[in-house]
PDB file of N, CA and C in Angstrom:
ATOM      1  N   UNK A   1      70.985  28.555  29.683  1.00  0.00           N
ATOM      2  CA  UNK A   1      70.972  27.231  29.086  1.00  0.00           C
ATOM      3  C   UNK A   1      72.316  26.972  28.393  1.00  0.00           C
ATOM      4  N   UNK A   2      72.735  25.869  28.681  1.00  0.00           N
ATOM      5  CA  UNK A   2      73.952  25.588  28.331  1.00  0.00           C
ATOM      6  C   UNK A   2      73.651  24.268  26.773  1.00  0.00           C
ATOM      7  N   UNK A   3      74.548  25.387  25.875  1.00  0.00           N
ATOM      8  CA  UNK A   3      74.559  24.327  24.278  1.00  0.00           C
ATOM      9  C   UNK A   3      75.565  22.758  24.700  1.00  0.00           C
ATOM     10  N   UNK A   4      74.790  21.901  23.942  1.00  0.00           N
ATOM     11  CA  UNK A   4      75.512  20.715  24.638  1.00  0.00           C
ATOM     12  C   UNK A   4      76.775  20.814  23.284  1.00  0.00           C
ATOM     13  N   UNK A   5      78.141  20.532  23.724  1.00  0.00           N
ATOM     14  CA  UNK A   5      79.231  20.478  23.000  1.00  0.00           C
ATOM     15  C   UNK A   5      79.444  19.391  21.631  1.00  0.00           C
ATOM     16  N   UNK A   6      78.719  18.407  22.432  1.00  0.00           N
ATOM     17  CA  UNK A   6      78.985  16.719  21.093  1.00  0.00           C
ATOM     18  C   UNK A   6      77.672  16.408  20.740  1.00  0.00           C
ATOM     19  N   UNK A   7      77.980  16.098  19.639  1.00  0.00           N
ATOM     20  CA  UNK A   7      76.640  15.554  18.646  1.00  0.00           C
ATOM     21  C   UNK A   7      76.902  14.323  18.494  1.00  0.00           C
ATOM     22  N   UNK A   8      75.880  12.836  18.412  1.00  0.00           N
ATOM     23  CA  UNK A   8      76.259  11.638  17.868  1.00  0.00           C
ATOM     24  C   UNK A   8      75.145  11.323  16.858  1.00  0.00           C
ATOM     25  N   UNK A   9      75.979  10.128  16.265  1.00  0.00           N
ATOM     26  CA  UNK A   9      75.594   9.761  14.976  1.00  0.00           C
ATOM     27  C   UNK A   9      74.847   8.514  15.464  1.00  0.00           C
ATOM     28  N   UNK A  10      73.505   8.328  14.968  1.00  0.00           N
ATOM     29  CA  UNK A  10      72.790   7.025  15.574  1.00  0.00           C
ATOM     30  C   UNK A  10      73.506   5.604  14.771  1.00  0.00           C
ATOM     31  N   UNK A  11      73.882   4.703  16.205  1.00  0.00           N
ATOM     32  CA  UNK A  11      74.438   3.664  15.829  1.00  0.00           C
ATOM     33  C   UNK A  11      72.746   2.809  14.942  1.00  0.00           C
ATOM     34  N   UNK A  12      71.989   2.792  15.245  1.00  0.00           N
ATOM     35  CA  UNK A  12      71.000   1.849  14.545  1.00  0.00           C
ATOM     36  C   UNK A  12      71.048   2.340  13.391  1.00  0.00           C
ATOM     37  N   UNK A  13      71.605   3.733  12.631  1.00  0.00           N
ATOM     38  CA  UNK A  13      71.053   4.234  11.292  1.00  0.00           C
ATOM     39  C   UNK A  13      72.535   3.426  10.487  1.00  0.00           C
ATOM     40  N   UNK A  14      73.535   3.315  11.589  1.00  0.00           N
ATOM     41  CA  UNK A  14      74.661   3.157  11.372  1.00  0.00           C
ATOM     42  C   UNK A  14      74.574   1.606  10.318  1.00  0.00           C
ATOM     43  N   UNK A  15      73.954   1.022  11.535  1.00  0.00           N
ATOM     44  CA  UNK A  15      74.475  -0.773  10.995  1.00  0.00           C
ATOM     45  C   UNK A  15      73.070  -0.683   9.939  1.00  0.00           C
ATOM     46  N   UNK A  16      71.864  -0.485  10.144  1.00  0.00           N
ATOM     47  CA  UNK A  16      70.683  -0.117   8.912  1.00  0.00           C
ATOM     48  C   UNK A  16      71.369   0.068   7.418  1.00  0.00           C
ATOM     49  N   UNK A  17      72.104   1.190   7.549  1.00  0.00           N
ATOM     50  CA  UNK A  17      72.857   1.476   5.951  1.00  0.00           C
ATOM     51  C   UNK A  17      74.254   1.119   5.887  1.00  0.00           C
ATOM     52  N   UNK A  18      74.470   0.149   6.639  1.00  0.00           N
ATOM     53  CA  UNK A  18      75.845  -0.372   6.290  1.00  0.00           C
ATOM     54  C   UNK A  18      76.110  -0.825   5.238  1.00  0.00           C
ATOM     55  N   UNK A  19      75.461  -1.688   4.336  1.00  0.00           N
ATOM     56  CA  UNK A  19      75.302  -2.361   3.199  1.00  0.00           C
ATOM     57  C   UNK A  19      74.702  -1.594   2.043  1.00  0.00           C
ATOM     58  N   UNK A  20      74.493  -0.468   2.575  1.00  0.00           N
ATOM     59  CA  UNK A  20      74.031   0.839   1.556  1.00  0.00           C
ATOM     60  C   UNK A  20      74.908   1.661   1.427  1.00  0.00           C
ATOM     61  N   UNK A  21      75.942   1.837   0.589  1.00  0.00           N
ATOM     62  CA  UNK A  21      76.875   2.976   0.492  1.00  0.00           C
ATOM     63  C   UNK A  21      75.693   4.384   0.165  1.00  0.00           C
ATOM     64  N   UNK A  22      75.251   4.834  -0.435  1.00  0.00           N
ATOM     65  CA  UNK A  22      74.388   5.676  -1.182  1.00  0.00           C
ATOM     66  C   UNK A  22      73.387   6.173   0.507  1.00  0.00           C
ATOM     67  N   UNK A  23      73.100   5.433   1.135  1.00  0.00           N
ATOM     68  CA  UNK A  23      72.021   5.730   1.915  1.00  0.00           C
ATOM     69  C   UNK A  23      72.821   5.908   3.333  1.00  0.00           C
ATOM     70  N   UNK A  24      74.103   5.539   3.320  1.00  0.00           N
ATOM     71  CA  UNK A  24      75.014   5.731   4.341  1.00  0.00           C
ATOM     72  C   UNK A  24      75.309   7.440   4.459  1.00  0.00           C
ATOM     73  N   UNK A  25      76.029   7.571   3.227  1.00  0.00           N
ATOM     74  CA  UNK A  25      76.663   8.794   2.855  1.00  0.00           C
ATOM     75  C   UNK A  25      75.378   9.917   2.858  1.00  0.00           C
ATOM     76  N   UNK A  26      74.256   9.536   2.396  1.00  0.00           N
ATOM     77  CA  UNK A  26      72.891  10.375   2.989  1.00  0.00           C
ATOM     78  C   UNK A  26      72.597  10.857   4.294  1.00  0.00           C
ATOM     79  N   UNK A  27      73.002   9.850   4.896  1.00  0.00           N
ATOM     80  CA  UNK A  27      72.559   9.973   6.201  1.00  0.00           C
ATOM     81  C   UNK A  27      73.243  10.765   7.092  1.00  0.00           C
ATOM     82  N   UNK A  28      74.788  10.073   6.938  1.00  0.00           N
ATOM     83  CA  UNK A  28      76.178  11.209   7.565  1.00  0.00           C
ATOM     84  C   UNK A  28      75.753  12.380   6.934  1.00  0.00           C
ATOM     85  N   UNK A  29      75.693  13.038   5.714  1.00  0.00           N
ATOM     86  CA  UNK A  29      75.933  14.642   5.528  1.00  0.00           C
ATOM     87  C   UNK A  29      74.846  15.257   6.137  1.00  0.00           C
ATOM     88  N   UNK A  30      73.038  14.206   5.802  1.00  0.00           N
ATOM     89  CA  UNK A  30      72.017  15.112   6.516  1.00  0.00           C
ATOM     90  C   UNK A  30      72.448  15.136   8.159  1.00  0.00           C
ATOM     91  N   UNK A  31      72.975  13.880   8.859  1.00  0.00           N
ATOM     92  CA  UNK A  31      73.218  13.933  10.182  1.00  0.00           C
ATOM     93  C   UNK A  31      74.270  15.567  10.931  1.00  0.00           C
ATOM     94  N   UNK A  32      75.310  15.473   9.633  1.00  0.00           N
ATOM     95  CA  UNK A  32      76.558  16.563   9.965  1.00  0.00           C
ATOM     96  C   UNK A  32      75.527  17.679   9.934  1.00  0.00           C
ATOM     97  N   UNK A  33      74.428  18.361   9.071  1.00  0.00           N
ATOM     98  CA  UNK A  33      74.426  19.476   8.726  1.00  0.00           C
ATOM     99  C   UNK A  33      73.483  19.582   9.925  1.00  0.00           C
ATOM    100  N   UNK A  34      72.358  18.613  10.411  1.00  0.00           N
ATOM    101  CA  UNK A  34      71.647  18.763  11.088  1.00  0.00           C
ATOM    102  C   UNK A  34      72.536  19.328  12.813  1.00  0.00           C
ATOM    103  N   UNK A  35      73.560  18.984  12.753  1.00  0.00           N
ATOM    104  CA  UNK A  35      74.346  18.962  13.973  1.00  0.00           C
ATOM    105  C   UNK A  35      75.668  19.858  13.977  1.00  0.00           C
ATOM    106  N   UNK A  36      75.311  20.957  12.796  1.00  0.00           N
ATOM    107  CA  UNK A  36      76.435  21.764  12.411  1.00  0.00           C
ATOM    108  C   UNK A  36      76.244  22.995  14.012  1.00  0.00           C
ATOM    109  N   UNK A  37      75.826  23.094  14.722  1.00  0.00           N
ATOM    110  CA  UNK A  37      76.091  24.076  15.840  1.00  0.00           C
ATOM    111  C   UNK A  37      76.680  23.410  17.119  1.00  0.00           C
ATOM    112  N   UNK A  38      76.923  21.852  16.760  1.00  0.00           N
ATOM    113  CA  UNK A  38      77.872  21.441  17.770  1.00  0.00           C
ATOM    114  C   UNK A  38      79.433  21.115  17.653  1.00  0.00           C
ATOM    115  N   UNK A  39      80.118  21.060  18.463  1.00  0.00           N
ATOM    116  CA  UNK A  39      81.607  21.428  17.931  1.00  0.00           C
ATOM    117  C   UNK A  39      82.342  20.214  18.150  1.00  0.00           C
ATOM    118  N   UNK A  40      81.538  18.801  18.267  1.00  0.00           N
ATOM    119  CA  UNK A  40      81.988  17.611  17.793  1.00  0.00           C
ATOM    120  C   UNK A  40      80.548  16.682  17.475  1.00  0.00           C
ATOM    121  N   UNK A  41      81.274  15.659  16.577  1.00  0.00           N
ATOM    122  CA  UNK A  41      79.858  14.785  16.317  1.00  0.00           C
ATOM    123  C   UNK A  41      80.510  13.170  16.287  1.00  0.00           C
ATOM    124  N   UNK A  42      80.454  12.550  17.148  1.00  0.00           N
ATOM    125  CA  UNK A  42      81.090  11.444  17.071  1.00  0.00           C
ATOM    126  C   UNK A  42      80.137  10.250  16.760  1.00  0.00           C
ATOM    127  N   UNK A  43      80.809   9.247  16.224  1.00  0.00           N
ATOM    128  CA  UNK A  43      79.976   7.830  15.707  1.00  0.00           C
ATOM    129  C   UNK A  43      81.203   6.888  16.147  1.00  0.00           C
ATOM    130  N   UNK A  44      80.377   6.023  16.470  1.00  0.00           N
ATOM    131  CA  UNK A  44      81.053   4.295  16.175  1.00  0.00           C
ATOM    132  C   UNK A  44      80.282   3.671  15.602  1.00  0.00           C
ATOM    133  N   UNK A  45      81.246   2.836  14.505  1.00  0.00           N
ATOM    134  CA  UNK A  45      81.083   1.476  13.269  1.00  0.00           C
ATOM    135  C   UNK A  45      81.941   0.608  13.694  1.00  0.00           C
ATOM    136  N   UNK A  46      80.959  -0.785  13.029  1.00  0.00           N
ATOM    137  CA  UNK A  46      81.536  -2.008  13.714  1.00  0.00           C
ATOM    138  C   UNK A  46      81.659  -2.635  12.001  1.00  0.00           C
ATOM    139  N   UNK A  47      82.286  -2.861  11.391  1.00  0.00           N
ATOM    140  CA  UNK A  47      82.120  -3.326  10.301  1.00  0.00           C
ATOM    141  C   UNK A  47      83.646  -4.579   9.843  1.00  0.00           C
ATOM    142  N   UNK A  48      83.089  -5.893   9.545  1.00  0.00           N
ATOM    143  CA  UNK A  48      84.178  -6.785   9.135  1.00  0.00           C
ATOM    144  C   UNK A  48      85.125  -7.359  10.652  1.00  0.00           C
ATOM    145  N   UNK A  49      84.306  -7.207  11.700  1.00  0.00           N
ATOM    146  CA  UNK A  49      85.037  -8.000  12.882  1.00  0.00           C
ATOM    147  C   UNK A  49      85.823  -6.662  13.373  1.00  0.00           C
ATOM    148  N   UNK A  50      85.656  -5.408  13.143  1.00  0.00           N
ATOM    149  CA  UNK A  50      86.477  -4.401  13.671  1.00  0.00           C
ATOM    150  C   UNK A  50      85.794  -3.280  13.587  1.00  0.00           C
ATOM    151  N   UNK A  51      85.889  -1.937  14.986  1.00  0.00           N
ATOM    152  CA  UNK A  51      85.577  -1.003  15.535  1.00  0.00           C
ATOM    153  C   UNK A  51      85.905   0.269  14.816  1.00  0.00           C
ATOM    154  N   UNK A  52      85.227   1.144  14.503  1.00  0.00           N
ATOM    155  CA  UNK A  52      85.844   2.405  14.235  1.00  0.00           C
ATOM    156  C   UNK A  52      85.062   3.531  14.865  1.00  0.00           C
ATOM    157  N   UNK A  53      86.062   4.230  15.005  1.00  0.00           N
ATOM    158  CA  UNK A  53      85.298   5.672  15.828  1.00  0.00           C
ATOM    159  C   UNK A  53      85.925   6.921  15.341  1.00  0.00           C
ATOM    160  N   UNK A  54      84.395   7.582  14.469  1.00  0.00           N
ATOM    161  CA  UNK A  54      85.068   8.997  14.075  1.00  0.00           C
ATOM    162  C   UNK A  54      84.423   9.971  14.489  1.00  0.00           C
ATOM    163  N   UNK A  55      85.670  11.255  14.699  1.00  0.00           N
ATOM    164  CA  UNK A  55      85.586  12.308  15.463  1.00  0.00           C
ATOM    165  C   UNK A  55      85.289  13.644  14.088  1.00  0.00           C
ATOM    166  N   UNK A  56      84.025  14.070  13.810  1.00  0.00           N
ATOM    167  CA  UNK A  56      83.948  15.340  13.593  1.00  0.00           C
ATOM    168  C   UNK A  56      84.415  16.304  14.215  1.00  0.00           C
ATOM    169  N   UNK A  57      85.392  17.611  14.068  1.00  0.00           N
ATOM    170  CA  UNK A  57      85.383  18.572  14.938  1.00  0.00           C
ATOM    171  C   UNK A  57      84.811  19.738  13.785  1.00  0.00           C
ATOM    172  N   UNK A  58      83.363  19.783  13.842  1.00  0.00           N
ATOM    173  CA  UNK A  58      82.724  21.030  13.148  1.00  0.00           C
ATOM    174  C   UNK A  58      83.423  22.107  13.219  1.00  0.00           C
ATOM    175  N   UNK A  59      83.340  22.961  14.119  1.00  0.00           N
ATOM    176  CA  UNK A  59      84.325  24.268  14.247  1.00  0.00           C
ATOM    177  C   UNK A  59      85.541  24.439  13.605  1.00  0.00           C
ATOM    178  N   UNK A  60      86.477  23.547  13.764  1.00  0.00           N
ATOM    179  CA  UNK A  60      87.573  23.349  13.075  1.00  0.00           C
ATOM    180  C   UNK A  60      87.696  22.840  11.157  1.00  0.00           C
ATOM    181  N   UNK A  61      86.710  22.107  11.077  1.00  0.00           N
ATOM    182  CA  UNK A  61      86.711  21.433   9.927  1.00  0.00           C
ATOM    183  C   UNK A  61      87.507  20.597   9.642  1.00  0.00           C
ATOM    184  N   UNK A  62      87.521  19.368  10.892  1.00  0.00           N
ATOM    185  CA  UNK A  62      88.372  18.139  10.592  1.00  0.00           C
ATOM    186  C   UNK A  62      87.540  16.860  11.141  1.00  0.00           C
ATOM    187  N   UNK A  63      88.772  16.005  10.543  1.00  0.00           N
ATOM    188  CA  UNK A  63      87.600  14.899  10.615  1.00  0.00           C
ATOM    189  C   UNK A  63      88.976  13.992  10.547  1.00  0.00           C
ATOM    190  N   UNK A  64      88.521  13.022  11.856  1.00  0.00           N
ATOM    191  CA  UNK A  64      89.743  11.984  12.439  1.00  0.00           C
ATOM    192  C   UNK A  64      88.877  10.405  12.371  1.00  0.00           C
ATOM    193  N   UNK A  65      89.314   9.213  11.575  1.00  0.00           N
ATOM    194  CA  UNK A  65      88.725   7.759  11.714  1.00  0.00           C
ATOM    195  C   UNK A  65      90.034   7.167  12.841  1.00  0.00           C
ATOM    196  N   UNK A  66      89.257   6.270  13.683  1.00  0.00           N
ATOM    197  CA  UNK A  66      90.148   5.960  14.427  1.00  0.00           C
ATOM    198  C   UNK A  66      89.581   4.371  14.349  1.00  0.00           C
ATOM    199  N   UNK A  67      91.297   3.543  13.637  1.00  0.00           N
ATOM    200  CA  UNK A  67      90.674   2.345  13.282  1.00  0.00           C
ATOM    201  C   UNK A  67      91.431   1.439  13.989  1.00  0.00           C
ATOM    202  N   UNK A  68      90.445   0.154  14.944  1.00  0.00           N
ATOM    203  CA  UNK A  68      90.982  -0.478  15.705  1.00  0.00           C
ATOM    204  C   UNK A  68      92.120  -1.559  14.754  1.00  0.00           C
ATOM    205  N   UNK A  69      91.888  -1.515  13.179  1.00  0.00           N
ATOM    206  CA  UNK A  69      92.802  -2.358  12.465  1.00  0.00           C
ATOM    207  C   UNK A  69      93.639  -2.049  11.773  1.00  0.00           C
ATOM    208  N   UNK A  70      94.665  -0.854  12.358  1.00  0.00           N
ATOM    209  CA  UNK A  70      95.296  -0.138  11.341  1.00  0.00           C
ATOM    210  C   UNK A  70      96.424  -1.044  10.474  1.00  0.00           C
ATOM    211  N   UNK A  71      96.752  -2.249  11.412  1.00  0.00           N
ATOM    212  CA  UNK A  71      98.021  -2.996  10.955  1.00  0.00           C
ATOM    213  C   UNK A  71      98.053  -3.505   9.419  1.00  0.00           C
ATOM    214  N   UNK A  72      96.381  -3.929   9.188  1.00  0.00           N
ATOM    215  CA  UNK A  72      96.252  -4.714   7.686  1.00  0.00           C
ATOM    216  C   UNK A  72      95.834  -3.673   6.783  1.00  0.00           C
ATOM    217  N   UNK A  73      95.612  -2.622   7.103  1.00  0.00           N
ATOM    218  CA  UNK A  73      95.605  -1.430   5.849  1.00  0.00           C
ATOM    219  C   UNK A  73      94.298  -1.811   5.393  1.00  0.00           C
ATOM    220  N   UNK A  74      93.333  -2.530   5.527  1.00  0.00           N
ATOM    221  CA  UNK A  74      92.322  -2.411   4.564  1.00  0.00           C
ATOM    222  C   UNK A  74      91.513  -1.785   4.257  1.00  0.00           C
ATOM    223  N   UNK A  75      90.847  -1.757   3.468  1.00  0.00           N
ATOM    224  CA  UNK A  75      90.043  -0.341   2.501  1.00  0.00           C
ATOM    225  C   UNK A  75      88.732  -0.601   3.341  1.00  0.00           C
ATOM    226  N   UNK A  76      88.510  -0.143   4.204  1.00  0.00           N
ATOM    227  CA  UNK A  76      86.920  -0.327   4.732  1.00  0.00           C
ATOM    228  C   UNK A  76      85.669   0.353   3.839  1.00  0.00           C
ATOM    229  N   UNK A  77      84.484   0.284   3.451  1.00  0.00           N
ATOM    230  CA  UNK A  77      83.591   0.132   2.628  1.00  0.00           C
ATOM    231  C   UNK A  77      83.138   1.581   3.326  1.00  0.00           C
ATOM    232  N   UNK A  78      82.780   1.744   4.730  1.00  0.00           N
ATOM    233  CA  UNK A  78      82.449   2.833   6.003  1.00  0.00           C
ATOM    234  C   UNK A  78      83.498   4.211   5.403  1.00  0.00           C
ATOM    235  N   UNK A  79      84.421   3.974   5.466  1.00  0.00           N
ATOM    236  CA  UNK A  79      85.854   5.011   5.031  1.00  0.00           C
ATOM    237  C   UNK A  79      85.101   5.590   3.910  1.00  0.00           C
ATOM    238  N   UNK A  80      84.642   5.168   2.938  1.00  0.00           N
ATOM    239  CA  UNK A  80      84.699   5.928   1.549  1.00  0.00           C
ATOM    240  C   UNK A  80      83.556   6.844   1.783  1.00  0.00           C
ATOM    241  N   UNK A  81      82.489   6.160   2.518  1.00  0.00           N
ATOM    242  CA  UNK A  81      81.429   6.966   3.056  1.00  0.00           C
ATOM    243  C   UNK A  81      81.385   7.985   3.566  1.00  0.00           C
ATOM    244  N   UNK A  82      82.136   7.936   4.587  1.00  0.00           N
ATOM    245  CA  UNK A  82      82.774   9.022   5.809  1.00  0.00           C
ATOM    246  C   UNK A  82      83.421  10.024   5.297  1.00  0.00           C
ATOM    247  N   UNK A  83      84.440   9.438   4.279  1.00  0.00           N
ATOM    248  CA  UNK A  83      85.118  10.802   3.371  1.00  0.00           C
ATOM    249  C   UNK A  83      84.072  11.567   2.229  1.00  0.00           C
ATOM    250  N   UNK A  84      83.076  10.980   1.711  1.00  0.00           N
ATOM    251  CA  UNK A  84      82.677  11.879   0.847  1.00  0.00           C
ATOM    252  C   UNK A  84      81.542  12.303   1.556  1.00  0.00           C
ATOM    253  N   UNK A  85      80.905  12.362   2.658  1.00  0.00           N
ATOM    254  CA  UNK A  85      80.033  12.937   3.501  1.00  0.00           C
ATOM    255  C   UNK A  85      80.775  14.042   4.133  1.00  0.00           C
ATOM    256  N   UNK A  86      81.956  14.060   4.808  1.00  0.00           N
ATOM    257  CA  UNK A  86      82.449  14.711   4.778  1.00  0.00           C
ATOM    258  C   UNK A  86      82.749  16.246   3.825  1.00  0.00           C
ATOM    259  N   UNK A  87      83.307  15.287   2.855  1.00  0.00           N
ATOM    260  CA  UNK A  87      83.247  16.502   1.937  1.00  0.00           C
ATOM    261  C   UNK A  87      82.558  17.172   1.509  1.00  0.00           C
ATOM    262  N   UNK A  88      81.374  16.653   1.032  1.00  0.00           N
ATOM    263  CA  UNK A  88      80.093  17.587   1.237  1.00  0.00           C
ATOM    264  C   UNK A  88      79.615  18.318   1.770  1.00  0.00           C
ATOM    265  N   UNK A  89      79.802  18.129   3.377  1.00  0.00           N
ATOM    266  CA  UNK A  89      79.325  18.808   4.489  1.00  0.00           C
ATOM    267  C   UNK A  89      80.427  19.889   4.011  1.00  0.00           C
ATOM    268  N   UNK A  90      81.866  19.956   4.603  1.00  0.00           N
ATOM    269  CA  UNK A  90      82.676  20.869   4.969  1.00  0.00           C
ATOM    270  C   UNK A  90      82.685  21.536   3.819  1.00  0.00           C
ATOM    271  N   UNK A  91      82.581  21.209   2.120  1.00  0.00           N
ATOM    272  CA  UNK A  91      82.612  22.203   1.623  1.00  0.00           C
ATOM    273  C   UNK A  91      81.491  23.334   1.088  1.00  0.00           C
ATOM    274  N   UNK A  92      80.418  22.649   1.532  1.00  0.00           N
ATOM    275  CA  UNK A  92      79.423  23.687   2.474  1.00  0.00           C
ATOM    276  C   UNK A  92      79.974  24.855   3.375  1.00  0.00           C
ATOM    277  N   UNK A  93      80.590  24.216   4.174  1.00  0.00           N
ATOM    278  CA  UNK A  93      80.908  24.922   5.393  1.00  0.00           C
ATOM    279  C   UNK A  93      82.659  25.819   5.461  1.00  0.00           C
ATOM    280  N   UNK A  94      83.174  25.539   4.317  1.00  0.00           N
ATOM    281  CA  UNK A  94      84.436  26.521   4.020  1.00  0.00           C
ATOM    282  C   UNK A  94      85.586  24.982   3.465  1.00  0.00           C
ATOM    283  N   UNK A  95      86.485  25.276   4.151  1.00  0.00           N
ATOM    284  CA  UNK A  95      87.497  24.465   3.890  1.00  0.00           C
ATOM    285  C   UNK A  95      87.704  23.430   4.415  1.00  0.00           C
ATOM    286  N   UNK A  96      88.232  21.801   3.886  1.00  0.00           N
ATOM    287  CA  UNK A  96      88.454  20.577   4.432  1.00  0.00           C
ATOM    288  C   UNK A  96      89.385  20.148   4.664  1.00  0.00           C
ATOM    289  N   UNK A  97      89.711  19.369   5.566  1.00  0.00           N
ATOM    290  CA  UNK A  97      90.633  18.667   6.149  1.00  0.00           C
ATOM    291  C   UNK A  97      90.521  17.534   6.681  1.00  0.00           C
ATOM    292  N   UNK A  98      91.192  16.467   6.339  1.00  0.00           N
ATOM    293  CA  UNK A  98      90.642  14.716   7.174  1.00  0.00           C
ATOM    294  C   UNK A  98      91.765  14.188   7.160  1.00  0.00           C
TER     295      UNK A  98
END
């Protein structure tokens, strides 16, 4: 039996707690830990007329946002989420990097 390599993050839990910082950031760390034996976990967010797609690499302990709006710099609401779920998870799991 072959372990499947990528884990994803459910887009319905996604847009559900969009407007929930608190229940967002719940969801990513229980989602990461639940999916800590795969060696990526990817999501897409659609938030403010623009796309984002982030790449967990569990094994490694990094974590890449890839934002279709990089030009206007803005502080996305999703970002702050993503980073402190993050951090939670990985420093569980040893050392961080994003």
């Amino acid at each position: 039996m072959t372990k499947e390599l990528v884990g994803f993050l459910c887009p319905d839990r996604l847009c559900t707690y969009m407007h929930s910082s608190v229940e967002m950031e719940r969801y990513l760390t229980a989602a990461l830990k639940k999916q800590q034996d795969k060696r990526y976990v990817i999501g897409a967010f659609y938030e403010s007329s623009y796309w984002m797609l982030v790449v967990f690499y569990l094994r490694d302990n990094i974590a890449y946002i890839f934002d279709s709006d990089r030009a206007t710099k803005k502080k996305w609401e999703i970002k702050s989420c993503l980073s402190l779920a993050w951090t939670r998870y990985s420093f569980r799991a040893g050392t961080r990097n994003m």
